[in-house]
C-alpha atoms as a PDB file:
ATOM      1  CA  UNK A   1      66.046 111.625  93.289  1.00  0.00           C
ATOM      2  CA  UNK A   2      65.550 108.441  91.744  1.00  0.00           C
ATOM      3  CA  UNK A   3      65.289 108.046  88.078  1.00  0.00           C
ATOM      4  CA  UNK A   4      62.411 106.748  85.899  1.00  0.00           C
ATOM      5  CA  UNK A   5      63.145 103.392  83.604  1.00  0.00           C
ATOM      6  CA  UNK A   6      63.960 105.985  80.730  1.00  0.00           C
ATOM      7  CA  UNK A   7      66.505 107.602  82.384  1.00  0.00           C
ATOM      8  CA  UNK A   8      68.175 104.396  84.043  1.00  0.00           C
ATOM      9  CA  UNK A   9      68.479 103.348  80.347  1.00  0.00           C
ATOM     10  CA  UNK A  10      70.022 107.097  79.399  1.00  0.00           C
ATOM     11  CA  UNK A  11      72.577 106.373  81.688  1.00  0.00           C
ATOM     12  CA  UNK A  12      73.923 103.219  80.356  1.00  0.00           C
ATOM     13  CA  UNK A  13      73.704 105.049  76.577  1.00  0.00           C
ATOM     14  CA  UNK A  14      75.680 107.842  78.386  1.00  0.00           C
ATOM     15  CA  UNK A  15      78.028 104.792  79.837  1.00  0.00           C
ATOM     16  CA  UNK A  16      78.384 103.393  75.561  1.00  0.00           C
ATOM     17  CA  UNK A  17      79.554 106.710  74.943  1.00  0.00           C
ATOM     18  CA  UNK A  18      82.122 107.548  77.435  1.00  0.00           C
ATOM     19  CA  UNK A  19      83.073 103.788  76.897  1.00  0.00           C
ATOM     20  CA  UNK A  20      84.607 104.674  73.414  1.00  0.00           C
ATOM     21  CA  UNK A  21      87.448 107.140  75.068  1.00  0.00           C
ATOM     22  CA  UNK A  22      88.534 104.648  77.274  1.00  0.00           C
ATOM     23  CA  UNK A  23      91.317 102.429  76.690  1.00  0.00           C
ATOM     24  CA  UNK A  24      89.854  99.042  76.946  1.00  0.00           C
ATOM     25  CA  UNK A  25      92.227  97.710  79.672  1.00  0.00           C
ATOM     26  CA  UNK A  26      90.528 100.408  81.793  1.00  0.00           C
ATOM     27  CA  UNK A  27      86.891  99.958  80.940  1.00  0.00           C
ATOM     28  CA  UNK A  28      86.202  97.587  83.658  1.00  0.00           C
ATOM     29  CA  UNK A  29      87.354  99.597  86.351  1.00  0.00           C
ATOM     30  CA  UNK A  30      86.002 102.483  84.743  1.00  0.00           C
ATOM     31  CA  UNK A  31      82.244 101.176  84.499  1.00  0.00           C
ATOM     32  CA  UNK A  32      82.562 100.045  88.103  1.00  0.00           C
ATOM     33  CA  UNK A  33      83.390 103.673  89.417  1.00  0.00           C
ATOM     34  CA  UNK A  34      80.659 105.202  86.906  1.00  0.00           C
ATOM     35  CA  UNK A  35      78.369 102.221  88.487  1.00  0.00           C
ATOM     36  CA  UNK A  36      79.398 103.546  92.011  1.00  0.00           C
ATOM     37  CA  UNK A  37      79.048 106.950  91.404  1.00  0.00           C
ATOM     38  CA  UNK A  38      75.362 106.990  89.926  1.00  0.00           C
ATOM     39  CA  UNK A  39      74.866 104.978  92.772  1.00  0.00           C
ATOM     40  CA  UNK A  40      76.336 107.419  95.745  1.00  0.00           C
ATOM     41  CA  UNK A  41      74.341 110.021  93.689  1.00  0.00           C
ATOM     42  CA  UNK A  42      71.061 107.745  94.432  1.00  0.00           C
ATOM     43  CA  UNK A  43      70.329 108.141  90.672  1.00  0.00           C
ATOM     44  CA  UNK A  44      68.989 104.473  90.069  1.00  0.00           C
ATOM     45  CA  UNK A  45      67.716 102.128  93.240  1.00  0.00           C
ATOM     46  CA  UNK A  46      69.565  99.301  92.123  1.00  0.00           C
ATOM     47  CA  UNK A  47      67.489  96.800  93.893  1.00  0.00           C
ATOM     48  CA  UNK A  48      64.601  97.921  92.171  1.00  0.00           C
ATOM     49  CA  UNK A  49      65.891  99.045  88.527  1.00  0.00           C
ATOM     50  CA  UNK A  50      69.371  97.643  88.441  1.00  0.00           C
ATOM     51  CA  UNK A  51      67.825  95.449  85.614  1.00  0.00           C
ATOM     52  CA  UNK A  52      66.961  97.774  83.276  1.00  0.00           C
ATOM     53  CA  UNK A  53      70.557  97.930  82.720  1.00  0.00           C
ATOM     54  CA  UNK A  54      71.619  95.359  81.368  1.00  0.00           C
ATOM     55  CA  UNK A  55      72.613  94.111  77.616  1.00  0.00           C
ATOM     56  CA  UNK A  56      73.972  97.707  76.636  1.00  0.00           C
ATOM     57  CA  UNK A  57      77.832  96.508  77.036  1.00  0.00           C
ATOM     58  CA  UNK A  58      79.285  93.171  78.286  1.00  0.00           C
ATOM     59  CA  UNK A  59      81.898  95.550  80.317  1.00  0.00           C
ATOM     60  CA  UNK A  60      78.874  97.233  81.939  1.00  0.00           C
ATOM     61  CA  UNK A  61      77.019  94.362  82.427  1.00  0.00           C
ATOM     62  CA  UNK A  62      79.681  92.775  84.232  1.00  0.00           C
ATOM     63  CA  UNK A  63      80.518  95.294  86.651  1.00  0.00           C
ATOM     64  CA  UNK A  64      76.941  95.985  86.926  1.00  0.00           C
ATOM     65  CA  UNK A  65      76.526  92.035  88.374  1.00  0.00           C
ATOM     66  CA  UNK A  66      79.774  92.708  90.841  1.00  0.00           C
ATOM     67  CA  UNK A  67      78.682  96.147  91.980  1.00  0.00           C
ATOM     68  CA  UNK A  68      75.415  94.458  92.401  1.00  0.00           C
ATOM     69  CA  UNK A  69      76.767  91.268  94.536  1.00  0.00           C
ATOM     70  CA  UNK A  70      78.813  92.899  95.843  1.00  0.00           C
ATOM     71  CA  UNK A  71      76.797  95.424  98.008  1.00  0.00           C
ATOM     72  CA  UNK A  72      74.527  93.166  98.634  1.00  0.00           C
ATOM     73  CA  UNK A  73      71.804  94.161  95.998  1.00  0.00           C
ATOM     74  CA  UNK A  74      71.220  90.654  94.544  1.00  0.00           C
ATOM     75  CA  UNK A  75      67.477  89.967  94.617  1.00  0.00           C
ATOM     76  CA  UNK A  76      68.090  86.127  93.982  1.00  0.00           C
ATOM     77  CA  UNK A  77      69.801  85.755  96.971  1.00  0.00           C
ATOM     78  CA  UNK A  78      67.302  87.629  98.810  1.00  0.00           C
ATOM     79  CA  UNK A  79      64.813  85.644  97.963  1.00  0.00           C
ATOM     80  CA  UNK A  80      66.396  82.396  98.402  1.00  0.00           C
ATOM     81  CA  UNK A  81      66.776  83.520 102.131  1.00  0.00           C
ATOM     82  CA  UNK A  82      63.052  83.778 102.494  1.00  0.00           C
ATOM     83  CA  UNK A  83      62.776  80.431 100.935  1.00  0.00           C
ATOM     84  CA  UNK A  84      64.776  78.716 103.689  1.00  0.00           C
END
């Protein structure tokens, strides 16, 4: 089940809340594991929406753009490929 827009952006309000009761030498580790779990769920196709979460939280974002790069999900680099 793959969620709307709407919902993709519910779960990065649900990510500024849990944010707060998180020590904030953990955060980064802690988005990245909520990042992989919503992804192992199949919640958000991050190829597809995994910019409609961005700009919520600089922690999220950046483990949002690792997760991302690292799994291979980068569009840019996809489409440099076809380029060549």
């Amino acid at each position: 089940m793959t969620l709307q827009s709407t919902d993709v952006t519910a779960l990065v309000e649900l990510w500024a809340g849990i944010k707060n009761y998180v020590p904030a030498k953990d955060q980064g580790s802690c988005a990245a594991q909520f990042i992989a779990n919503i992804d192992e769920a199949g919640f958000v196709d991050f190829s597809v929406s995994g910019s409609d979460m961005y700009g919520v939280c600089g922690v999220f974002d950046k483990a949002l753009r690792d997760y991302i790069h690292d799994n291979g999900l980068d569009e840019s680099e996809d489409q440099e490929d076809w380029d060549e």
